[in-house]
N, C-alpha and C. Protein backbone atom coordinates (compact mmCIF):
# COMPACT_ATOMS: atom_id res chain seq x y z
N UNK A 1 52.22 -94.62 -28.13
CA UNK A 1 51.06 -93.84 -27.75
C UNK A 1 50.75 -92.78 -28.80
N UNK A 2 51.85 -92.64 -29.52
CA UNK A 2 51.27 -91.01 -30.33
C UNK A 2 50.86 -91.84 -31.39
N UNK A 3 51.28 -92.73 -32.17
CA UNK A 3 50.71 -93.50 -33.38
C UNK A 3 49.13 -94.13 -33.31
N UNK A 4 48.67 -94.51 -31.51
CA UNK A 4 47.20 -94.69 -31.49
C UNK A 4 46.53 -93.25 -30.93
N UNK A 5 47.11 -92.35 -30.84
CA UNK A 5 46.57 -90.99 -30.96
C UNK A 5 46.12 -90.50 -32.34
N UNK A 6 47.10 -90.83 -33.05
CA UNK A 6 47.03 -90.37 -34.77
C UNK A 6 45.80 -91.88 -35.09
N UNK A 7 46.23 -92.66 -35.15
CA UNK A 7 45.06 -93.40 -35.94
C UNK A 7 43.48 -93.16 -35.06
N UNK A 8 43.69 -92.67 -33.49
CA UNK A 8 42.18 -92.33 -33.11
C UNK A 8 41.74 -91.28 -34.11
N UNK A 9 42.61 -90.34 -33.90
CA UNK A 9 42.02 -89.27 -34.55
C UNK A 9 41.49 -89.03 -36.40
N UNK A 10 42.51 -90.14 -36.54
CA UNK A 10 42.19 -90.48 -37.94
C UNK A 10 40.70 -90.99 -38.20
N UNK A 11 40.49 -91.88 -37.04
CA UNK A 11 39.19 -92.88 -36.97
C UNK A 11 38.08 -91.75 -36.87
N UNK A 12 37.82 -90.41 -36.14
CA UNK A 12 37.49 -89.46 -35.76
C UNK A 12 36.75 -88.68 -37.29
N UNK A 13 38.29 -88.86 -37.89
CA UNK A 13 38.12 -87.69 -39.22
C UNK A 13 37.40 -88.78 -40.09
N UNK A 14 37.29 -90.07 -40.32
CA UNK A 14 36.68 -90.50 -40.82
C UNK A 14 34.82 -90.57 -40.73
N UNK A 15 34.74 -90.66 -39.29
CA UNK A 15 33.76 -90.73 -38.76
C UNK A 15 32.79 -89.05 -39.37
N UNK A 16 33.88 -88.50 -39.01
CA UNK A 16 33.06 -87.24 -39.38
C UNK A 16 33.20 -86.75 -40.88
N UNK A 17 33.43 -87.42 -41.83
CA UNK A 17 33.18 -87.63 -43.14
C UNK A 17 32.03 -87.81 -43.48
N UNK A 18 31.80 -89.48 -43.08
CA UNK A 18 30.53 -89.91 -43.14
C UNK A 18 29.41 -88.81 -42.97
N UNK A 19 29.78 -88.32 -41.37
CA UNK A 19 28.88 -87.47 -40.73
C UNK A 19 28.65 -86.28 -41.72
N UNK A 20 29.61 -85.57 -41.98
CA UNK A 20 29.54 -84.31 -43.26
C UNK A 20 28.58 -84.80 -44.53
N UNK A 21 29.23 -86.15 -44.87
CA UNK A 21 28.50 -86.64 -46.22
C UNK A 21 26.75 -86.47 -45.97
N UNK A 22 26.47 -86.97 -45.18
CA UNK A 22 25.12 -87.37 -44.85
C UNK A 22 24.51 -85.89 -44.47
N UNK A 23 25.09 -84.80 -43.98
CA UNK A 23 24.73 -83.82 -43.95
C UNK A 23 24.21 -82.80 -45.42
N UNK A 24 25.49 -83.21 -46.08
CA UNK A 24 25.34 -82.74 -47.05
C UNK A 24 24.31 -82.84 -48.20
N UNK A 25 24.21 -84.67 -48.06
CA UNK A 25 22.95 -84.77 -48.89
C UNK A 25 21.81 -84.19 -48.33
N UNK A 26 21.71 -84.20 -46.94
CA UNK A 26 20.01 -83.45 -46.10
C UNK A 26 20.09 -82.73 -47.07
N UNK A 27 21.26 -81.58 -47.18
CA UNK A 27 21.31 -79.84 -47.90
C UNK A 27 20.82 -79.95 -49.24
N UNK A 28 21.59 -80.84 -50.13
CA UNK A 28 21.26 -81.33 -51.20
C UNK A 28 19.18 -81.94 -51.76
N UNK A 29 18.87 -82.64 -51.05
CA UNK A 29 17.92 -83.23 -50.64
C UNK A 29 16.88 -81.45 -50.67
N UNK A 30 17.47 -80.64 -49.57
CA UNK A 30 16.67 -79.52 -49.19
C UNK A 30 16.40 -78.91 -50.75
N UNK A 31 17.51 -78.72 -51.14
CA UNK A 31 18.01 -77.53 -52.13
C UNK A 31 16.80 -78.02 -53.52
N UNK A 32 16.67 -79.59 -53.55
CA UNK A 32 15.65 -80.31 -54.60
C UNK A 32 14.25 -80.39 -53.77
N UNK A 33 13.73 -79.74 -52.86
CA UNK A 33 12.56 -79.39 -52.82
C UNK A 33 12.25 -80.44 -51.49
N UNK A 34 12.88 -82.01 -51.34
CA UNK A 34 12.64 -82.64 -50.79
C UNK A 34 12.76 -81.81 -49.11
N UNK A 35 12.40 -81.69 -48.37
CA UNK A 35 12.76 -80.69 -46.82
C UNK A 35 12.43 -81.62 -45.63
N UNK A 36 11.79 -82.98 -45.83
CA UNK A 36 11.68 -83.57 -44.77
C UNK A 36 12.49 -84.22 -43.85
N UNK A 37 13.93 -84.80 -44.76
CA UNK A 37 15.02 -85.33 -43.58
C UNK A 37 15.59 -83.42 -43.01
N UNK A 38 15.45 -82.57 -43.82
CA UNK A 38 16.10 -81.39 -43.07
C UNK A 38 15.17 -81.11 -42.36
N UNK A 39 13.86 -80.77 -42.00
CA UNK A 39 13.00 -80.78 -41.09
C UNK A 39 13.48 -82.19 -39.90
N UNK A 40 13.51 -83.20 -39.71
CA UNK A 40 13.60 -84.05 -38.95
C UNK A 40 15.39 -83.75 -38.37
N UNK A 41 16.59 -83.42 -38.88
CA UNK A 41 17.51 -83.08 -38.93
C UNK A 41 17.57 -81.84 -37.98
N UNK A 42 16.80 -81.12 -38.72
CA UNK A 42 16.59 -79.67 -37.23
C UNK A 42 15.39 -80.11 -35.97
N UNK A 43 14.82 -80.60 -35.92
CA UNK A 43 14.28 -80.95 -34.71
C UNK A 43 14.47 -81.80 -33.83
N UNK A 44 15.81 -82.68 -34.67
CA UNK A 44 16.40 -83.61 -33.54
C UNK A 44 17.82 -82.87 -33.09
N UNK A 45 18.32 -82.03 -33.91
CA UNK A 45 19.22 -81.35 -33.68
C UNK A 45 19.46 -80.10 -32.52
N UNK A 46 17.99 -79.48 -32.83
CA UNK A 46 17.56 -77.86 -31.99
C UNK A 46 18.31 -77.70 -30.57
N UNK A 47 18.79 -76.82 -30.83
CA UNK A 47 19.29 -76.51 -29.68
C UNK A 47 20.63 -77.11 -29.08
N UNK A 48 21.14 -78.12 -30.38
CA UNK A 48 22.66 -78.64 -29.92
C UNK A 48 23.28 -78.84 -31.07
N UNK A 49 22.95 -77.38 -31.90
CA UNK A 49 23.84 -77.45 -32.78
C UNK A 49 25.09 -76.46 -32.76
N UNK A 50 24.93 -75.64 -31.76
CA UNK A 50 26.16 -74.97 -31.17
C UNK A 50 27.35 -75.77 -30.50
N UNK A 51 26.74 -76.68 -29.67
CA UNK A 51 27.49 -77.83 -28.97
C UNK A 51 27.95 -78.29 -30.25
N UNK A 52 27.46 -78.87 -30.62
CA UNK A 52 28.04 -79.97 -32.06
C UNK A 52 29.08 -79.35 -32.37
N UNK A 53 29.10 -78.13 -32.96
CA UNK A 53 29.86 -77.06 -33.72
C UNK A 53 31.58 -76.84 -32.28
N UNK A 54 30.85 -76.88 -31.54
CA UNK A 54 32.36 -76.83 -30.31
C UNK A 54 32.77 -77.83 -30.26
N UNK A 55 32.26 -79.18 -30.20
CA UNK A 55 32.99 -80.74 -29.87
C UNK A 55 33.77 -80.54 -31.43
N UNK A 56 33.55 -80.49 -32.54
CA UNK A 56 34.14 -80.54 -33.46
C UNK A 56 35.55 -79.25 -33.30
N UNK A 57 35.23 -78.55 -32.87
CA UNK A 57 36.13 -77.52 -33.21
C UNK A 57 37.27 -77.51 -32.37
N UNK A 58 36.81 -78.10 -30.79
CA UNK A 58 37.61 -78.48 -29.70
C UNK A 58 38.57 -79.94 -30.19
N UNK A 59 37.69 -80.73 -30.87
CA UNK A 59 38.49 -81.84 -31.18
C UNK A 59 39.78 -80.99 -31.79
N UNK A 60 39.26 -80.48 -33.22
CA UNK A 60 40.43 -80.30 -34.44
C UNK A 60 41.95 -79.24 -33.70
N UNK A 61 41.49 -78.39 -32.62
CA UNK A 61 41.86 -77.72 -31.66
C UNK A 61 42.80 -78.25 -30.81
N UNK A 62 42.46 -79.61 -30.83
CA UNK A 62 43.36 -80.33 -29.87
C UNK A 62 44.02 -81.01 -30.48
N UNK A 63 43.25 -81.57 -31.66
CA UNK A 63 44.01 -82.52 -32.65
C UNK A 63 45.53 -81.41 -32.89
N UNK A 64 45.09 -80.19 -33.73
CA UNK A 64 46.08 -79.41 -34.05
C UNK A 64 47.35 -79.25 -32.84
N UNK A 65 46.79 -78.91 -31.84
CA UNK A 65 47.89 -78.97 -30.63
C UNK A 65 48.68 -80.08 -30.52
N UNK A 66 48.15 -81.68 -30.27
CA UNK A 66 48.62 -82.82 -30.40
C UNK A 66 50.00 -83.16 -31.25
N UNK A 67 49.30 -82.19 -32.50
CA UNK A 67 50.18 -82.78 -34.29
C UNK A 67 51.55 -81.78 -33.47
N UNK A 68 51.77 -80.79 -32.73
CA UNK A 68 52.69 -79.86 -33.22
C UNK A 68 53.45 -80.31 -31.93
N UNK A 69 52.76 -79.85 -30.65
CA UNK A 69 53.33 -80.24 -29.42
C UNK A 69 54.02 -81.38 -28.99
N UNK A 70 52.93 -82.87 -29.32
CA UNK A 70 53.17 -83.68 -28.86
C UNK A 70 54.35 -84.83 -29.77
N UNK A 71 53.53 -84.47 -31.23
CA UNK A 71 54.12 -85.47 -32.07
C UNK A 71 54.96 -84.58 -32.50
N UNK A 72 55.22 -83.47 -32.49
CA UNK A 72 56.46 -82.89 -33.07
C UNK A 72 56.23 -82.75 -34.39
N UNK A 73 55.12 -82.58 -34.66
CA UNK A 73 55.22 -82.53 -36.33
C UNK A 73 55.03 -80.64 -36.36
N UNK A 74 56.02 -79.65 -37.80
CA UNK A 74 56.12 -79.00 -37.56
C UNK A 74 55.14 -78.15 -38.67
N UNK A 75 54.36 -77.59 -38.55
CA UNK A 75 52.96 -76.90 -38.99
C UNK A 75 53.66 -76.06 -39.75
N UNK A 76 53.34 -76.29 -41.10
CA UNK A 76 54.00 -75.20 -41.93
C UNK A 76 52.88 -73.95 -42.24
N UNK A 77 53.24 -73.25 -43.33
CA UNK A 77 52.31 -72.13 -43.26
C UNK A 77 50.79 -71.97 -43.04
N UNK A 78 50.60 -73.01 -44.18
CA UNK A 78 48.86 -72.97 -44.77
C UNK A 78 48.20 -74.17 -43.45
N UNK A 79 48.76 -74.42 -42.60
CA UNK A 79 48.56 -75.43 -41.38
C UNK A 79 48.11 -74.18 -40.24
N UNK A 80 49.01 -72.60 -40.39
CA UNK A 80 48.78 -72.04 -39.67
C UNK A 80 47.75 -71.33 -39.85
N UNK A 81 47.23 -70.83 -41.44
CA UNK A 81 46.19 -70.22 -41.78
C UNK A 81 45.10 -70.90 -41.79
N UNK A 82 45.10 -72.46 -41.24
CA UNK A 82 44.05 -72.97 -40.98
C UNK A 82 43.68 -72.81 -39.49
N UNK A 83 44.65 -72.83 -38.72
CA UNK A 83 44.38 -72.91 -37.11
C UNK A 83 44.29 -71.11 -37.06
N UNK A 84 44.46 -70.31 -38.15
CA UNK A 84 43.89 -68.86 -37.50
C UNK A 84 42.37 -69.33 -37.83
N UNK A 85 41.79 -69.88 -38.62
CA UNK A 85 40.42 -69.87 -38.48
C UNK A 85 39.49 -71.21 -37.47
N UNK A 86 40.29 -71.45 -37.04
CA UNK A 86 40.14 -72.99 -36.32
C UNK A 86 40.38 -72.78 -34.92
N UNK A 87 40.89 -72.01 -34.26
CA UNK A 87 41.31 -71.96 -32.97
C UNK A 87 40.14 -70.95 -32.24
N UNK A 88 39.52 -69.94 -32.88
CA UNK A 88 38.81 -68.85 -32.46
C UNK A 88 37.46 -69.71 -32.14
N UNK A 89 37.19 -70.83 -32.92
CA UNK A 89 35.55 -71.22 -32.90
C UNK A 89 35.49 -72.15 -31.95
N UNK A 90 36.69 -72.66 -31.57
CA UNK A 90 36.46 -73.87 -30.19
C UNK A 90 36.19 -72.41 -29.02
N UNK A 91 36.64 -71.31 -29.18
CA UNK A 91 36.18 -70.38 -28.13
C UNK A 91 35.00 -69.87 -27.71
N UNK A 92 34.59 -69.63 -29.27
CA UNK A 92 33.49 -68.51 -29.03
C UNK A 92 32.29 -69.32 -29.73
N UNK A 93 31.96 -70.41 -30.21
CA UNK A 93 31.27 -71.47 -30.02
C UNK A 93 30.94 -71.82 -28.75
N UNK A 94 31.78 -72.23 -27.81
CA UNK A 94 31.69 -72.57 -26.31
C UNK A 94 30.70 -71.41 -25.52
N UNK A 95 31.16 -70.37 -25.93
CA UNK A 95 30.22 -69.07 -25.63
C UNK A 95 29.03 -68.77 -25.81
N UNK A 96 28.99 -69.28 -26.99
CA UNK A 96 27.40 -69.30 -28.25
C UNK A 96 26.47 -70.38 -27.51
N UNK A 97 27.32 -71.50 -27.18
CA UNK A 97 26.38 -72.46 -27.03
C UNK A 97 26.13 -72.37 -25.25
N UNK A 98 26.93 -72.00 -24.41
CA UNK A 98 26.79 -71.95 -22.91
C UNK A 98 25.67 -70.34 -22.76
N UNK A 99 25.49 -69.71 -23.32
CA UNK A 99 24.26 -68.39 -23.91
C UNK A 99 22.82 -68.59 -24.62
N UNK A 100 23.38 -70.05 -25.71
CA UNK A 100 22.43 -70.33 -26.45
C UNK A 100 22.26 -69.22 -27.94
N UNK A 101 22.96 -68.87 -27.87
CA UNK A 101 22.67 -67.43 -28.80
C UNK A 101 23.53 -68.06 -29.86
N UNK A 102 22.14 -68.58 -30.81
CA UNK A 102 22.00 -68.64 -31.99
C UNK A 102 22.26 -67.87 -33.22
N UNK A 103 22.16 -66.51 -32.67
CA UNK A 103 22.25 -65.42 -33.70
C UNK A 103 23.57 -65.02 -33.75
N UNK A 104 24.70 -65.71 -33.25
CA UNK A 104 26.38 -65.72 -33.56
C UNK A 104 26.51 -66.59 -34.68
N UNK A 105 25.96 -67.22 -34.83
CA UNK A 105 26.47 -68.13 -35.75
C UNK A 105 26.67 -67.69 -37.21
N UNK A 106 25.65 -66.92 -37.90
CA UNK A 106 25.74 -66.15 -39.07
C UNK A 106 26.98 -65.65 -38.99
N UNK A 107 27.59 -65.00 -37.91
CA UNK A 107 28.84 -63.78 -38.25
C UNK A 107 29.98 -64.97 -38.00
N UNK A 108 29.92 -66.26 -37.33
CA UNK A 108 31.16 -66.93 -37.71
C UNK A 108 31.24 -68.12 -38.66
N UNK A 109 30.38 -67.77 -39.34
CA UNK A 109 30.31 -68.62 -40.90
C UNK A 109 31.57 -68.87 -41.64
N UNK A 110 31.95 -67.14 -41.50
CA UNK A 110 32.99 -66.89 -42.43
C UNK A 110 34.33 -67.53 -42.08
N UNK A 111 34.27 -68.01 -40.77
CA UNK A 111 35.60 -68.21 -40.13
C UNK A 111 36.06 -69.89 -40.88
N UNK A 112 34.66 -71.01 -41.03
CA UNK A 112 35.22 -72.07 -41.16
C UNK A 112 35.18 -72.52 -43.10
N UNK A 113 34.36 -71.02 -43.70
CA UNK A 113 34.24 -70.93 -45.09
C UNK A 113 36.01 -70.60 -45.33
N UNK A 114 36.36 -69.81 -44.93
CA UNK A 114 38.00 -69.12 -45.56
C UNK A 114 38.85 -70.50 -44.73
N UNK A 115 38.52 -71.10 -43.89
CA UNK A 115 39.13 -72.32 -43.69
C UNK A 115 39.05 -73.61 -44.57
N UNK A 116 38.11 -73.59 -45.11
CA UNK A 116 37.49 -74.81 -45.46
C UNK A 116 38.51 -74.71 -47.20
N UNK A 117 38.60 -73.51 -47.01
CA UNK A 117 39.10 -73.14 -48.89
C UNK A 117 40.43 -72.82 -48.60
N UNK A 118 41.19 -72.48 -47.05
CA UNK A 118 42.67 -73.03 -46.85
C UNK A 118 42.82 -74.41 -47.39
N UNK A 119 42.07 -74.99 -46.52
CA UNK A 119 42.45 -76.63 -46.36
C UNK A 119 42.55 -76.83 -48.07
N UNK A 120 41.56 -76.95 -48.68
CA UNK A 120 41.26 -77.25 -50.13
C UNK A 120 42.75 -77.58 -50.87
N UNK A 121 42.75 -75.75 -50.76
CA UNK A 121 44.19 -75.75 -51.40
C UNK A 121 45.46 -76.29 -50.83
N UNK A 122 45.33 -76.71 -49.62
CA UNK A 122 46.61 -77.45 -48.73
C UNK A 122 46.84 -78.77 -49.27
N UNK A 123 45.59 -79.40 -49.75
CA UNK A 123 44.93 -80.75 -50.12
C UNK A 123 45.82 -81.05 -51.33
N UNK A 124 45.11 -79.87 -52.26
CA UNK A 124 46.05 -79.44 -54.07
C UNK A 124 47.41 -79.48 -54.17
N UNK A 125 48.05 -78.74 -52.81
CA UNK A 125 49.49 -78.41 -52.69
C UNK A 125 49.99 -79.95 -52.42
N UNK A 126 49.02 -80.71 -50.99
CA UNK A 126 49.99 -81.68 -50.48
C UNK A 126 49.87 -82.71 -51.77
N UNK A 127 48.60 -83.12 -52.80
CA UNK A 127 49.14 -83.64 -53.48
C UNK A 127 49.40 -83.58 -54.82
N UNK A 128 50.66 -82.61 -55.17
CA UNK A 128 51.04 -82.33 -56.07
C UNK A 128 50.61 -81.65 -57.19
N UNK A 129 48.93 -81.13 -57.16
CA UNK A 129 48.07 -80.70 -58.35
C UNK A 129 48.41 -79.68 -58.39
N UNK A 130 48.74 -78.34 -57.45
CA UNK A 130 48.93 -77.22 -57.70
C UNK A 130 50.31 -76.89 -56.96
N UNK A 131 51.42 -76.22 -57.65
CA UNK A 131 52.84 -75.84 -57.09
C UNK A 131 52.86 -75.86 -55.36
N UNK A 132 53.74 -75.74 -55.24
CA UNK A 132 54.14 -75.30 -53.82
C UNK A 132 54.35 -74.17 -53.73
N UNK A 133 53.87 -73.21 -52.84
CA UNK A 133 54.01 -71.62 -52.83
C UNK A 133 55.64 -71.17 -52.38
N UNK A 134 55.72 -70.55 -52.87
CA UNK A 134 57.33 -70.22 -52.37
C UNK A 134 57.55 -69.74 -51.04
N UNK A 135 56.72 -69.38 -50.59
CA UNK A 135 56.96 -69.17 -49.01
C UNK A 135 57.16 -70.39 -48.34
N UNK A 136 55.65 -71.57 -49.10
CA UNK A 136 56.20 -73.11 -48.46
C UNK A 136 57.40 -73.87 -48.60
N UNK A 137 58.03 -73.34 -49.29
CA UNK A 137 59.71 -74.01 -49.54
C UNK A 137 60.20 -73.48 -48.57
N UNK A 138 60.26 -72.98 -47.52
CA UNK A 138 61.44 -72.49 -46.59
C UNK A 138 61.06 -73.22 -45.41
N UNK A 139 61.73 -74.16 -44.88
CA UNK A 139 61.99 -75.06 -44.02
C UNK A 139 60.99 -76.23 -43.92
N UNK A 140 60.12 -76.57 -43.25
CA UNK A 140 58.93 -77.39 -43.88
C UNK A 140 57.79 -77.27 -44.72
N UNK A 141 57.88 -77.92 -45.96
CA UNK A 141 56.92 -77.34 -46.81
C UNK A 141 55.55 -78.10 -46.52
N UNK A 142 54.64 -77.82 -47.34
CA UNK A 142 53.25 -77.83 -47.30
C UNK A 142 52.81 -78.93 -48.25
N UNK A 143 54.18 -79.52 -48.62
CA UNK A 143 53.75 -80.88 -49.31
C UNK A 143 53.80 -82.37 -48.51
N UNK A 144 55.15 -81.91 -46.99
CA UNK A 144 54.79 -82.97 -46.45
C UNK A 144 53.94 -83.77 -45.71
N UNK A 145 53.50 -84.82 -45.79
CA UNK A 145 52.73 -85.26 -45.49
C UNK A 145 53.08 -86.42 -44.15
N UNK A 146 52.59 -85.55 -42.98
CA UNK A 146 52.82 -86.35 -41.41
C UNK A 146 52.46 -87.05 -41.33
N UNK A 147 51.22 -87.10 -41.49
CA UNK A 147 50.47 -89.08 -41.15
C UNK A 147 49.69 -88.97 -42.57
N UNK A 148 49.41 -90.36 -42.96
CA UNK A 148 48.74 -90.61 -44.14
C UNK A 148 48.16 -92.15 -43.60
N UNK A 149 47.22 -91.82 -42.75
CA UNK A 149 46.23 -93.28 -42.20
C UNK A 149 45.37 -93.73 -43.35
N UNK A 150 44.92 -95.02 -43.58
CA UNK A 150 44.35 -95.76 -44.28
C UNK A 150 44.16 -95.26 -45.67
N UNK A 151 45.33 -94.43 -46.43
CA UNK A 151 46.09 -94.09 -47.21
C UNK A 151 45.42 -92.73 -48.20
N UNK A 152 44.44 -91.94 -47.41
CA UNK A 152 43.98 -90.74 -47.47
C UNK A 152 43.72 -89.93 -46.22
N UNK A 153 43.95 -90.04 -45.36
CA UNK A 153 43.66 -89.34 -43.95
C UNK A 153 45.24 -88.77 -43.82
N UNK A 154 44.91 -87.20 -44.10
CA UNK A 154 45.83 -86.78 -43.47
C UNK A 154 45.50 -85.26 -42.80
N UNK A 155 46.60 -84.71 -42.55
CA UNK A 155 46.33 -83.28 -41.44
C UNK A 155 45.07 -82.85 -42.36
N UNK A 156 45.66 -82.18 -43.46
CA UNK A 156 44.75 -80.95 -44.45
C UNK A 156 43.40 -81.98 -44.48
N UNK A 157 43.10 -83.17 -44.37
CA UNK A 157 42.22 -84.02 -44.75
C UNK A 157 41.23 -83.51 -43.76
N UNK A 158 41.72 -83.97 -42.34
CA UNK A 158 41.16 -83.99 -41.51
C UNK A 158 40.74 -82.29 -41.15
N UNK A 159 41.47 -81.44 -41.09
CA UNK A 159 40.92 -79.99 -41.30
C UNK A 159 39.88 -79.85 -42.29
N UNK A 160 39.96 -79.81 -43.14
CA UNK A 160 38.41 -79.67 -44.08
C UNK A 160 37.50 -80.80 -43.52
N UNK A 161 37.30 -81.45 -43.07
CA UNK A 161 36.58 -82.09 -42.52
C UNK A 161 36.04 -81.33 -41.26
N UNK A 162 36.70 -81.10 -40.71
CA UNK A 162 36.11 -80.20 -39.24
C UNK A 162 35.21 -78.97 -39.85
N UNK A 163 36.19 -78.32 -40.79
CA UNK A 163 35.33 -77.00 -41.37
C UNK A 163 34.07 -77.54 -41.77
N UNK A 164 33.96 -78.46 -42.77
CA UNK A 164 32.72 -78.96 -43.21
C UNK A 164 31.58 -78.91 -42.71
N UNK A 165 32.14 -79.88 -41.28
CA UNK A 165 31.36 -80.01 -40.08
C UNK A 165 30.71 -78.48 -39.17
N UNK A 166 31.99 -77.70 -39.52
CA UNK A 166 31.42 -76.68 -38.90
C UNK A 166 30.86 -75.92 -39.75
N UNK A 167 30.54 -75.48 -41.10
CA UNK A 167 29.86 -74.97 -42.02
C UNK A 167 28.46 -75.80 -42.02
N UNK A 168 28.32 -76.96 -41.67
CA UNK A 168 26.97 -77.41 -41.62
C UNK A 168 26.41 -77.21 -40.37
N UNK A 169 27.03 -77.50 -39.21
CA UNK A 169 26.49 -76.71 -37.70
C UNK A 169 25.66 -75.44 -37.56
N UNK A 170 27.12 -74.86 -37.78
CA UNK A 170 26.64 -73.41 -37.68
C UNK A 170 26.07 -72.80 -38.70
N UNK A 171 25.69 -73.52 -40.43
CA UNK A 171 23.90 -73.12 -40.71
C UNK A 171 23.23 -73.30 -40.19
N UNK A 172 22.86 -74.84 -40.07
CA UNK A 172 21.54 -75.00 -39.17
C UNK A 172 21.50 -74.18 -37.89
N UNK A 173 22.91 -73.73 -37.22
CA UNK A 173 22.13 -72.58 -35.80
C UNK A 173 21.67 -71.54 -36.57
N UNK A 174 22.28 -71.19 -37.81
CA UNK A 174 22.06 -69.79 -37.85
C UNK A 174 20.66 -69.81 -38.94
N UNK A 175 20.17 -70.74 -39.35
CA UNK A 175 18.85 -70.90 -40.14
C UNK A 175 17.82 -71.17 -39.18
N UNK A 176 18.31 -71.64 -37.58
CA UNK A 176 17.00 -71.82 -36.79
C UNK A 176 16.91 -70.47 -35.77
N UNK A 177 17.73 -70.04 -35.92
CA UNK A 177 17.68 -68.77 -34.83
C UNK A 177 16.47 -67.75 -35.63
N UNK A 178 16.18 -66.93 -34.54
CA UNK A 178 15.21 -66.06 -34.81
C UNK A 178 13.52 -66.42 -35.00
N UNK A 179 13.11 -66.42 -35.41
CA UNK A 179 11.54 -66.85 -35.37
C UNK A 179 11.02 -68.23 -36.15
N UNK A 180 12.61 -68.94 -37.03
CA UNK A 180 12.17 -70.40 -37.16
C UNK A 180 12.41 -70.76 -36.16
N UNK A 181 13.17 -70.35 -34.82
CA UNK A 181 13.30 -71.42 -33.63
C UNK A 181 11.91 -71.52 -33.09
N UNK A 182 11.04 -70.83 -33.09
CA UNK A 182 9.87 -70.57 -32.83
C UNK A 182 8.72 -71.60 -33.24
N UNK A 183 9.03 -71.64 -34.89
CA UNK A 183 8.27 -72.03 -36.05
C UNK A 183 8.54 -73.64 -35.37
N UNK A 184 9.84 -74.02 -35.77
CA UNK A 184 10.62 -75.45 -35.86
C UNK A 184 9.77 -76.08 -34.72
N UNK A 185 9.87 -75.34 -33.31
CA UNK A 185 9.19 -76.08 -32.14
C UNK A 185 7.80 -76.24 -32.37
N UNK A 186 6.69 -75.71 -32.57
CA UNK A 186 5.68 -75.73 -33.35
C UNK A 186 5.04 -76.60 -34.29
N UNK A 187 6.01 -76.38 -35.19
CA UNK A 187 5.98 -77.28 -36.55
C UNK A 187 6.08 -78.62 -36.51
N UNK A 188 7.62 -78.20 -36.00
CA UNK A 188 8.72 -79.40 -36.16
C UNK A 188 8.13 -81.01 -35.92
């Protein structure tokens, strides 16, 4: 049971790769002038991009609980400095979005940005590009690697992936709040 837990969730982090990728080009796409899949992107989105931003955060939330509790795998440091920024947004996301209040989202930007650049470097550490920190040498380090599904999916993998996800969410809440929510319905 825990090995088709790990490959669901693997299937999950993949899924939401894709999902990130395709986001990213909208941004990309935006950033070159093109604005029409990000226009169509926020008006199919409006109003459930707080939700989005909690199913993701609740997943990685649980995923994280799963890896430590269930499977016994033991979360070394930079695992924990990811779940300090990872555990707060399955909360107060849930809040944001059961309120609707869009205008949270700007102030927890920062939470899945300083996550997103944990993971990075967890990524560097687990494979071999940048040292192991010396704090990670004391009992489980930050190079091992717990699951390694379809031979890149692993913890740090799947964490930057959630952040991703949640760095693209919670722009679009926090770029439609205020008087584009207004505009978007209108426009959109």
């Amino acid at each position: 049971m825990t090995h088709d837990t790990i490959v669901a969730l693997a299937i999950l982090g993949v899924v939401g790769q894709v999902l990130a990728g395709l986001l990213i080009l909208v941004g990309l796409a935006a950033l070159a002038g093109v604005r029409g899949p990000l226009r169509t992107l926020r008006s199919a989105l409006w109003g459930y991009e707080l939700w989005a931003a909690f199913v993701v955060a609740a997943i990685a939330t649980g995923g994280s609980l799963f890896f430590s509790e269930i499977a016994n795998f033991v979360p070394c440091e930079l695992c924990w400095f990811q779940r300090i920024c990872m555990y707060p947004l399955s909360i107060v996301t849930l809040l944001a979005a059961l309120t609707g209040d869009h205008r949270v989202a700007r102030y927890l930007l920062p939470l899945p940005i300083v996550g997103a650049g944990v993971s990075t470097y967890h990524l560097l550490v687990e494979n071999h590009v940048v040292a192991t920190p010396k704090s990670c040498q004391i009992g489980v380090g930050c190079s091992v690697k717990w699951i390694n599904e379809f031979g890149f999916m692993t913890i740090p993998t799947l964490t930057l992936t959630g952040f991703v996800l949640l760095i693209a969410f919670l722009a679009l809440a926090a770029a439609g709040s205020g008087d584009d929510a207004a505009t978007l319905t209108t426009d959109g």
